[in-house]
N, C-alpha and C. Protein backbone atom coordinates (compact mmCIF):
# COMPACT_ATOMS: atom_id res chain seq x y z
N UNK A 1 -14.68 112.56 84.69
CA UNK A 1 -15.92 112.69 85.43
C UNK A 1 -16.59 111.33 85.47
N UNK A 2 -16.87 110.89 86.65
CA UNK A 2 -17.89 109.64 86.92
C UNK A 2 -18.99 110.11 87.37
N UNK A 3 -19.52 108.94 87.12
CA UNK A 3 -21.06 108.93 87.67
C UNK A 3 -22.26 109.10 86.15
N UNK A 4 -23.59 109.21 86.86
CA UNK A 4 -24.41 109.18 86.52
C UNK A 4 -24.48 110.44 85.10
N UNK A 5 -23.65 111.92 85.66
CA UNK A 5 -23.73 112.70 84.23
C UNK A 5 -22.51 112.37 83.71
N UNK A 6 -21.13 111.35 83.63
CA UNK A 6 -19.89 111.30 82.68
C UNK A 6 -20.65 111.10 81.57
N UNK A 7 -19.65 111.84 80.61
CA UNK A 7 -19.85 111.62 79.23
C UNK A 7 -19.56 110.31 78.71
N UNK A 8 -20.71 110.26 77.80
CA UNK A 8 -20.68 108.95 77.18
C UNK A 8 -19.91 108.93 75.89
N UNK A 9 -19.02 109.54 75.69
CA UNK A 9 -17.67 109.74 74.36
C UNK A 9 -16.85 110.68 75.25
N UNK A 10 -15.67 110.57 74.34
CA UNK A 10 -14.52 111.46 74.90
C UNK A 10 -15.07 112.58 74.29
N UNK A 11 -14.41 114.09 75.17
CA UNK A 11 -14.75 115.18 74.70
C UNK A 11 -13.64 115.90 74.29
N UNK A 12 -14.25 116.49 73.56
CA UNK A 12 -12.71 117.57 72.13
C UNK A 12 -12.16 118.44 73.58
N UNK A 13 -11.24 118.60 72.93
CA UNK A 13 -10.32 120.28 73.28
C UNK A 13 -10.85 121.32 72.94
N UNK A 14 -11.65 122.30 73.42
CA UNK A 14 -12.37 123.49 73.22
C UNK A 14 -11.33 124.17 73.03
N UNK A 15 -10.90 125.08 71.83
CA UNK A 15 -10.23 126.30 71.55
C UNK A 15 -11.14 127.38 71.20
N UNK A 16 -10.23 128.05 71.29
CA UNK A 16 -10.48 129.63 70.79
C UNK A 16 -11.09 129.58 69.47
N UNK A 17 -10.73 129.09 68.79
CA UNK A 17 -10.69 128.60 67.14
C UNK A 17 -11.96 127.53 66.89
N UNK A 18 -12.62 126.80 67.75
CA UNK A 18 -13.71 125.65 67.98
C UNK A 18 -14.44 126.06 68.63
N UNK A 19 -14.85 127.00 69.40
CA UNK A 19 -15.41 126.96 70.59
C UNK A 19 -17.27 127.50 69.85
N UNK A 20 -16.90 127.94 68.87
CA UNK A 20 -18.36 128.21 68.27
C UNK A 20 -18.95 127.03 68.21
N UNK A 21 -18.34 125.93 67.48
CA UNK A 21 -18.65 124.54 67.22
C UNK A 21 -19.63 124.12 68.52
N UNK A 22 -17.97 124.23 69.63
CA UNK A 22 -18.53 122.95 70.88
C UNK A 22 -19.76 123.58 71.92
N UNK A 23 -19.39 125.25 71.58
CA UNK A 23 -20.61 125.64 72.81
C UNK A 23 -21.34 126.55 72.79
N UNK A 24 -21.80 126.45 70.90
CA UNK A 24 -22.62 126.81 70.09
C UNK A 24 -23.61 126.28 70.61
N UNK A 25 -24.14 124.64 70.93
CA UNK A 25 -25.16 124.32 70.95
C UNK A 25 -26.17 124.69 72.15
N UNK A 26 -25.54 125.11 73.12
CA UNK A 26 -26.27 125.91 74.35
C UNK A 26 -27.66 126.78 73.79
N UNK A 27 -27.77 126.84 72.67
CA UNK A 27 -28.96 127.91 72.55
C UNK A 27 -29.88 127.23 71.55
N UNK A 28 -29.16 125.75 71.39
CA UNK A 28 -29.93 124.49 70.40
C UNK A 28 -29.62 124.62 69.41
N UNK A 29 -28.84 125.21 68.45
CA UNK A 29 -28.43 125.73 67.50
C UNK A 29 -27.35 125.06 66.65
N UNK A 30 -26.81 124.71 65.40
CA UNK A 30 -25.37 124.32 65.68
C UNK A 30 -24.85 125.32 64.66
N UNK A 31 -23.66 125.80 65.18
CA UNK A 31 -22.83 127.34 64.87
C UNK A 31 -21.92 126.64 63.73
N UNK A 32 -21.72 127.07 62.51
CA UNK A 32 -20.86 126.42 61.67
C UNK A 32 -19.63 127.88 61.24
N UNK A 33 -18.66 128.08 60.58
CA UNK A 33 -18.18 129.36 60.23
C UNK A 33 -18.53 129.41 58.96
N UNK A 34 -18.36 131.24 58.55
CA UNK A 34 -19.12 131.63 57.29
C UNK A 34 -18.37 132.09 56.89
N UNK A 35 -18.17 132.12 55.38
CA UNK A 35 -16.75 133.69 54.94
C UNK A 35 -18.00 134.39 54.17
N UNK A 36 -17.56 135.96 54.99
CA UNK A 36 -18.52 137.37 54.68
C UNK A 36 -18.22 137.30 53.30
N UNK A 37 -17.16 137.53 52.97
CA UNK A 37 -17.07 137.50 51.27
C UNK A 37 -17.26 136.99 49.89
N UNK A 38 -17.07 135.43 50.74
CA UNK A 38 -18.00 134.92 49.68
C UNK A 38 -18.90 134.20 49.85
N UNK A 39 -19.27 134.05 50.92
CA UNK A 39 -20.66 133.29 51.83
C UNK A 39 -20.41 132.60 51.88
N UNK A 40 -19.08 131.38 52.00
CA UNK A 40 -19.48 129.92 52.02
C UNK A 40 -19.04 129.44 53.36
N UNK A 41 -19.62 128.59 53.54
CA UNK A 41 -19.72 127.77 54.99
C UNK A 41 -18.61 126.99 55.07
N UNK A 42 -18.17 126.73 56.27
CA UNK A 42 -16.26 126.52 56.64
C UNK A 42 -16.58 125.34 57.58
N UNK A 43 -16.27 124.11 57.24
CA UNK A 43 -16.12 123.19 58.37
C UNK A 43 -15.65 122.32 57.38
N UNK A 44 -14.16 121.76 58.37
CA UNK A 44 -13.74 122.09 59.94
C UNK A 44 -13.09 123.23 59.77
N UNK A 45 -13.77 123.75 61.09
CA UNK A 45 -13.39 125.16 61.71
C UNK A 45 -12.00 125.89 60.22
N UNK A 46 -11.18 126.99 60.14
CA UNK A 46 -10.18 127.53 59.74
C UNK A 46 -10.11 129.01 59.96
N UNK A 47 -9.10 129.06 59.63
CA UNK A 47 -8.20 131.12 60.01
C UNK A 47 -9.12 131.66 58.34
N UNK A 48 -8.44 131.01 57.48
CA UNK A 48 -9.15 131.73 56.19
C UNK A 48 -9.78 130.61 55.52
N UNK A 49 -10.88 131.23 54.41
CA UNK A 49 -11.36 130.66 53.68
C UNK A 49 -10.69 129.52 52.65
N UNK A 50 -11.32 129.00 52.64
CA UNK A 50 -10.41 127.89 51.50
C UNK A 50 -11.25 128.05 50.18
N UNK A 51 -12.54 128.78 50.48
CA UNK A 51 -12.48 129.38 48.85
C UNK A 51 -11.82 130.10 47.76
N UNK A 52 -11.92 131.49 49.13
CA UNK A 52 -11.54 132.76 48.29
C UNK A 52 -10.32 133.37 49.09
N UNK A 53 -9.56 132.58 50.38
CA UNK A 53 -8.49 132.83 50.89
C UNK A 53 -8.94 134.07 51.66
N UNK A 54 -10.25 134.61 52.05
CA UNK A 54 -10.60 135.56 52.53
C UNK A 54 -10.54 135.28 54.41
N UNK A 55 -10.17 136.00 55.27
CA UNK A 55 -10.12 136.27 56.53
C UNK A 55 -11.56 137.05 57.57
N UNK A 56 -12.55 137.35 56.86
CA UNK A 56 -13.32 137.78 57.78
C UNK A 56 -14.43 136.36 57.66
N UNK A 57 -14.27 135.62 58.70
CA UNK A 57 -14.85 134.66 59.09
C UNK A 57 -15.82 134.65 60.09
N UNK A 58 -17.09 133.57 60.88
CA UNK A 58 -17.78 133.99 62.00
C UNK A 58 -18.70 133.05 61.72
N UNK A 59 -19.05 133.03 62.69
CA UNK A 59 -19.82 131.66 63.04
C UNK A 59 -21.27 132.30 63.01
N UNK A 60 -22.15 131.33 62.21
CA UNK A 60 -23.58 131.55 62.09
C UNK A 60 -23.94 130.25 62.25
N UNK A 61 -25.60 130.58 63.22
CA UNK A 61 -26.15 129.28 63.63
C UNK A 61 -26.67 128.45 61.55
N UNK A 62 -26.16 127.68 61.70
CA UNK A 62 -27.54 126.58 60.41
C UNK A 62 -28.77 125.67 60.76
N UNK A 63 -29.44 125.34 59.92
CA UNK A 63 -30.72 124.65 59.94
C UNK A 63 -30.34 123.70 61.14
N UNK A 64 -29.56 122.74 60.69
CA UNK A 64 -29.42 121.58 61.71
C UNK A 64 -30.18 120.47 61.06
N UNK A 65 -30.62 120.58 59.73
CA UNK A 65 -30.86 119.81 58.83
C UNK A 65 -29.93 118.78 57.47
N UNK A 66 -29.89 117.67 57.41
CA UNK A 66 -28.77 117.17 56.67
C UNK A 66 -29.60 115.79 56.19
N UNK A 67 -28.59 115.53 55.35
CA UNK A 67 -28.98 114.26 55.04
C UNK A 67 -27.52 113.26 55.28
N UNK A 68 -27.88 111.85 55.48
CA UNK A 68 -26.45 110.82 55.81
C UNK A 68 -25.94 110.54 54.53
N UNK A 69 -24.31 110.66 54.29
CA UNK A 69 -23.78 110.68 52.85
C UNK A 69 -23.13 109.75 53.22
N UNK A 70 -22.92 109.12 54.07
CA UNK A 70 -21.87 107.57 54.32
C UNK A 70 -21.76 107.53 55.65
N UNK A 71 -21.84 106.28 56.01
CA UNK A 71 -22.14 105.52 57.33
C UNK A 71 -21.50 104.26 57.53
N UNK A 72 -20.90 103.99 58.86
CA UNK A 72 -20.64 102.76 58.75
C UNK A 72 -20.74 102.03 60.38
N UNK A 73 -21.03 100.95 60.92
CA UNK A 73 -21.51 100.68 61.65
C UNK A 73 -20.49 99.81 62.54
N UNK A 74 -19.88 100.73 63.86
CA UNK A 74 -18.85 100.42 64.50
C UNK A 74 -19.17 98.77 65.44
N UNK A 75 -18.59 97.97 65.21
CA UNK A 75 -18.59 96.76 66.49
C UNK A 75 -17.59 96.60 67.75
N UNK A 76 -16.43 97.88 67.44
CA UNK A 76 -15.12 97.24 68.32
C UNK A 76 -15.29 98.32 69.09
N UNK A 77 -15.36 97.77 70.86
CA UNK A 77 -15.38 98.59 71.70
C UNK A 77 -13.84 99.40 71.88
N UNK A 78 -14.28 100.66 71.40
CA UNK A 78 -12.61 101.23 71.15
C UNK A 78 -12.39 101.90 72.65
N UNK A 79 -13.47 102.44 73.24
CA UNK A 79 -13.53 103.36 74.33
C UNK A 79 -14.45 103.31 75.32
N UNK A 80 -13.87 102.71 76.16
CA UNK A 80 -14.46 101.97 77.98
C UNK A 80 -16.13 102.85 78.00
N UNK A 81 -17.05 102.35 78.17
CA UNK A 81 -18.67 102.96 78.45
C UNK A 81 -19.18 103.30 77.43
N UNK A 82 -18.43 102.97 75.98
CA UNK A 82 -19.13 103.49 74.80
C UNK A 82 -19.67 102.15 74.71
N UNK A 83 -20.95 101.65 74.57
CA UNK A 83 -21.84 100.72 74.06
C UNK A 83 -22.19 100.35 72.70
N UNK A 84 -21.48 99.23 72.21
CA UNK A 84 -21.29 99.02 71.05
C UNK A 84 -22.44 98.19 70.61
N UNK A 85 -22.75 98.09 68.87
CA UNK A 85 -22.30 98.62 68.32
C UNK A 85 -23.46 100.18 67.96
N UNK A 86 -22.38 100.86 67.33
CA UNK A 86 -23.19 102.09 67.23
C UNK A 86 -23.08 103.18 65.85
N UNK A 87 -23.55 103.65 65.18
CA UNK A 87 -23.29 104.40 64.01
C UNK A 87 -22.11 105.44 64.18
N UNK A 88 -21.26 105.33 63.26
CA UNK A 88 -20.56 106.53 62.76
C UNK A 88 -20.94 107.39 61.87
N UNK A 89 -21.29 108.51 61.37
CA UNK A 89 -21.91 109.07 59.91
C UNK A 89 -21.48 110.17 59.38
N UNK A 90 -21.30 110.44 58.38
CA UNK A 90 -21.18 111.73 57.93
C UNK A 90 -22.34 112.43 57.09
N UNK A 91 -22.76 113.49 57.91
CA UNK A 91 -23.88 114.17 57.19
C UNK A 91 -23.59 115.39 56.24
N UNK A 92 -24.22 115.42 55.34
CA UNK A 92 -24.21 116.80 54.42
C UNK A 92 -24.81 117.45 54.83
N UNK A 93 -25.28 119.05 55.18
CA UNK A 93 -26.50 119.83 55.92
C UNK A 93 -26.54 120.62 54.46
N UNK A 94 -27.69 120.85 54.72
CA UNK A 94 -28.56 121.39 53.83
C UNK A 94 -28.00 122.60 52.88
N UNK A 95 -27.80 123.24 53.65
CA UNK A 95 -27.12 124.74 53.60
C UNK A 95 -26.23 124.83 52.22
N UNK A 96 -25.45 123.75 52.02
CA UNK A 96 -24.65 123.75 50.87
C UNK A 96 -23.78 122.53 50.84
N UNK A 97 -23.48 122.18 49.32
CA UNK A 97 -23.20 120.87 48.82
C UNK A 97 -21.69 120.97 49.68
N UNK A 98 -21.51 119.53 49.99
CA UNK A 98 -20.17 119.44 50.50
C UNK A 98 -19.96 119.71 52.22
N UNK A 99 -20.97 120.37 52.84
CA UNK A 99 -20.65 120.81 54.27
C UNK A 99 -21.16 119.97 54.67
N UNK A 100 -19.90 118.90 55.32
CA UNK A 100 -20.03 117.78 56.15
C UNK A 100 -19.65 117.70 57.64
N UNK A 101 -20.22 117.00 58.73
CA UNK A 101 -19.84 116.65 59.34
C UNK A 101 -19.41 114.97 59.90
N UNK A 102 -18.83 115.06 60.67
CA UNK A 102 -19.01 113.29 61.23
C UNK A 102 -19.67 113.17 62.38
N UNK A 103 -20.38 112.29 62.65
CA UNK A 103 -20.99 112.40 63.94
C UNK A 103 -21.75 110.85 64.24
N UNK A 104 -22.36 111.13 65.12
CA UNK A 104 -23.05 109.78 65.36
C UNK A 104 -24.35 109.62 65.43
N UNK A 105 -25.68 108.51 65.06
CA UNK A 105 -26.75 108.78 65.18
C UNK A 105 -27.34 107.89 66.23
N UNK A 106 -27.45 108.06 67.35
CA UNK A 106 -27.75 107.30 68.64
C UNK A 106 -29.10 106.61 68.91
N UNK A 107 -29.86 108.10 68.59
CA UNK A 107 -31.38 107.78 68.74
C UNK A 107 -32.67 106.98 67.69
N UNK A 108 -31.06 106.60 66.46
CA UNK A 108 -32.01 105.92 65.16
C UNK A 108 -31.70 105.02 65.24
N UNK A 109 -32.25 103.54 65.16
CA UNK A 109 -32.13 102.33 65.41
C UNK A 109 -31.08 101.80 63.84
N UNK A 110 -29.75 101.47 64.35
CA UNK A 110 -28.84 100.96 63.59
C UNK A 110 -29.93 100.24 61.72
N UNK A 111 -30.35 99.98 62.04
CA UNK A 111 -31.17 98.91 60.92
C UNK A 111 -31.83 100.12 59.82
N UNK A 112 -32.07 101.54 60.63
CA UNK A 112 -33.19 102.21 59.74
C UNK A 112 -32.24 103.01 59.17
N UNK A 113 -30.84 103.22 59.44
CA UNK A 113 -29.72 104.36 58.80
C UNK A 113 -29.42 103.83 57.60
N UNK A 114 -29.32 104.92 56.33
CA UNK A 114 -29.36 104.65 54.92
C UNK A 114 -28.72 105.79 54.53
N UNK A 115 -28.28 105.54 53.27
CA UNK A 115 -27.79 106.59 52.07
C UNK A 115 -29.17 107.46 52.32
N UNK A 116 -29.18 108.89 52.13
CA UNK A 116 -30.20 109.74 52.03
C UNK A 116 -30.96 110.39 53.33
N UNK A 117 -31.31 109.32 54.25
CA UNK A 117 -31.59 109.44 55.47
C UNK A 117 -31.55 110.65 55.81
N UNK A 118 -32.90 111.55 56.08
CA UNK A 118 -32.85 112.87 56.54
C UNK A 118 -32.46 112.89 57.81
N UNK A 119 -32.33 114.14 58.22
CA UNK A 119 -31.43 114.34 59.90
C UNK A 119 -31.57 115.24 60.33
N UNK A 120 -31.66 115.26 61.59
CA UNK A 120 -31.82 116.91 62.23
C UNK A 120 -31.37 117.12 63.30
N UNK A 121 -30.14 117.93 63.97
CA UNK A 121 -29.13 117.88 64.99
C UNK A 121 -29.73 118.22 66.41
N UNK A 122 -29.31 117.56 67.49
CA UNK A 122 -29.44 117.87 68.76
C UNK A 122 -28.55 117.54 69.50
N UNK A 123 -28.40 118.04 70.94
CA UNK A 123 -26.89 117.85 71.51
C UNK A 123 -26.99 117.21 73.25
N UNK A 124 -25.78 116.52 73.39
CA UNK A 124 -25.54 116.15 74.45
C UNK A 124 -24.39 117.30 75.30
N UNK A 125 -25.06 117.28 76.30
CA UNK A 125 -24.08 118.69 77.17
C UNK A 125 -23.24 117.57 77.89
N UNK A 126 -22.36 118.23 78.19
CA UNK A 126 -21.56 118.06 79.13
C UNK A 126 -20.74 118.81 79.43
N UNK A 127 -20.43 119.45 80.78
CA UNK A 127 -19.65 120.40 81.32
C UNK A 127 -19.69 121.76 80.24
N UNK A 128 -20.25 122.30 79.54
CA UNK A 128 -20.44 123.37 78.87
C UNK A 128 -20.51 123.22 77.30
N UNK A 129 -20.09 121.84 76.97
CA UNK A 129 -19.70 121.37 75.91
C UNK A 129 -21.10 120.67 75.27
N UNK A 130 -21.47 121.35 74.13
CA UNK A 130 -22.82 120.47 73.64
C UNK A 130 -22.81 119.49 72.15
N UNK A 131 -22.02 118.29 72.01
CA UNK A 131 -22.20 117.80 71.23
C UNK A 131 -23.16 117.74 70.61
N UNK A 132 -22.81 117.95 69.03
CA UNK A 132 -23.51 117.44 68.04
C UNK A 132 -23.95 116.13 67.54
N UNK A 133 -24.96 115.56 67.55
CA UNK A 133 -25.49 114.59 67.17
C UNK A 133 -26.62 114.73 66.19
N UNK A 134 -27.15 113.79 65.72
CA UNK A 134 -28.41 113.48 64.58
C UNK A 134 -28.91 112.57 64.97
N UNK A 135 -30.47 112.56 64.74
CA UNK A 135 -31.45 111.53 64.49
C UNK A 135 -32.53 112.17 63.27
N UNK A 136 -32.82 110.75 63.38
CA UNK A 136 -33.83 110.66 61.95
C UNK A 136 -34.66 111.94 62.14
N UNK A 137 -34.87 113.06 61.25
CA UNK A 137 -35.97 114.22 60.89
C UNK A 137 -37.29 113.68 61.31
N UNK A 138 -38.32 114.79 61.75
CA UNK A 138 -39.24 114.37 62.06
C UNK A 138 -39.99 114.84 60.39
N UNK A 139 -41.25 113.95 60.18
CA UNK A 139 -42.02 114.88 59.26
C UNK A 139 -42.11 116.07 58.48
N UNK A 140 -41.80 117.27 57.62
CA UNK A 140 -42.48 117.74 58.09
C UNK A 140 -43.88 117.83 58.10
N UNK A 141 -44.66 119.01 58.72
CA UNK A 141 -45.95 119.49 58.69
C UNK A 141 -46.72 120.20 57.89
C-alpha cells in the first residue's frame, strides 16, 4: 500500500492463532491470552499453557499499562520509510511479572526512555490491523 495511509512498519501475518493480538485493538484495548485454569497470561500467543499445559485458553482485553524492562535505540535504516533512529522496547504490563512484549515507543522522545519508564498502549491501524505501541503514561489523577 502507498500513499499517504501505507504503513509505517511491515505488518505481521494475521492468523487464526494471532488475530486477538492484531485486531484486538479496534475497541482500544490490547487482547493478550489467558489460561482459565490457572489464570496466567500467555504471550506470545500458544495452543496450551506453558504453565499448567492446560488447553482452555482466550483472549482477555489488559490494562495496557507496563513499564520498559530493556530498550535499545535502533540507527540502521533496516526498512525503506522507517525513519531512523527510533526505539525498540520491551515492556512488562502490569498484569503479571514476566508478560512482555516488544514494541516500539514513537511518541516519547528517544532521550526520555529509561529502565522503569511507565507506559500505556495505543495503536496504529492499518487495513484492520491495530498495532501495538507505547508512550510515556500520562499522570495519574
Amino acid at each position: 500500500m502507498d500513499g499517504p495511509n501505507a504503513p509505517r512498519r511491515p505488518l505481521p501475518n494475521v492468523t487464526e492463532m494471532n488475530q486477538h493480538f492484531w485486531r484486538g485493538g479496534a475497541d482500544g484495548r490490547l487482547h493478550i491470552l489467558r489460561c482459565a485454569d490457572c489464570e496466567r497470561w500467555i504471550h506470545p500467543y500458544a495452543a496450551r499453557c506453558p504453565a499448567c499445559g492446560g488447553s482452555r485458553i482466550a483472549a482477555q482485553p489488559v490494562s495496557g499499562r507496563g513499564a520498559v524492562v530493556g530498550f535499545t535505540v535502533n540507527h540502521q535504516p533496516w526498512t525503506a520509510g522507517v525513519e531512523v533512529p527510533y526505539v525498540v522496547a520491551v515492556v512488562e504490563l502490569e498484569e503479571q511479572a514476566d508478560l512482555r512484549l516488544m514494541t516500539n515507543l514513537p511518541d516519547t522522545p528517544i532521550e526520555a526512555v529509561r529502565l522503569g519508564l511507565p507506559v500505556e498502549v495505543y495503536f496504529e491501524a492499518c487495513g484492520g490491523i491495530f498495532v501495538p505501541l507505547f508512550r510515556t503514561a500520562k499522570a495519574a489523577a
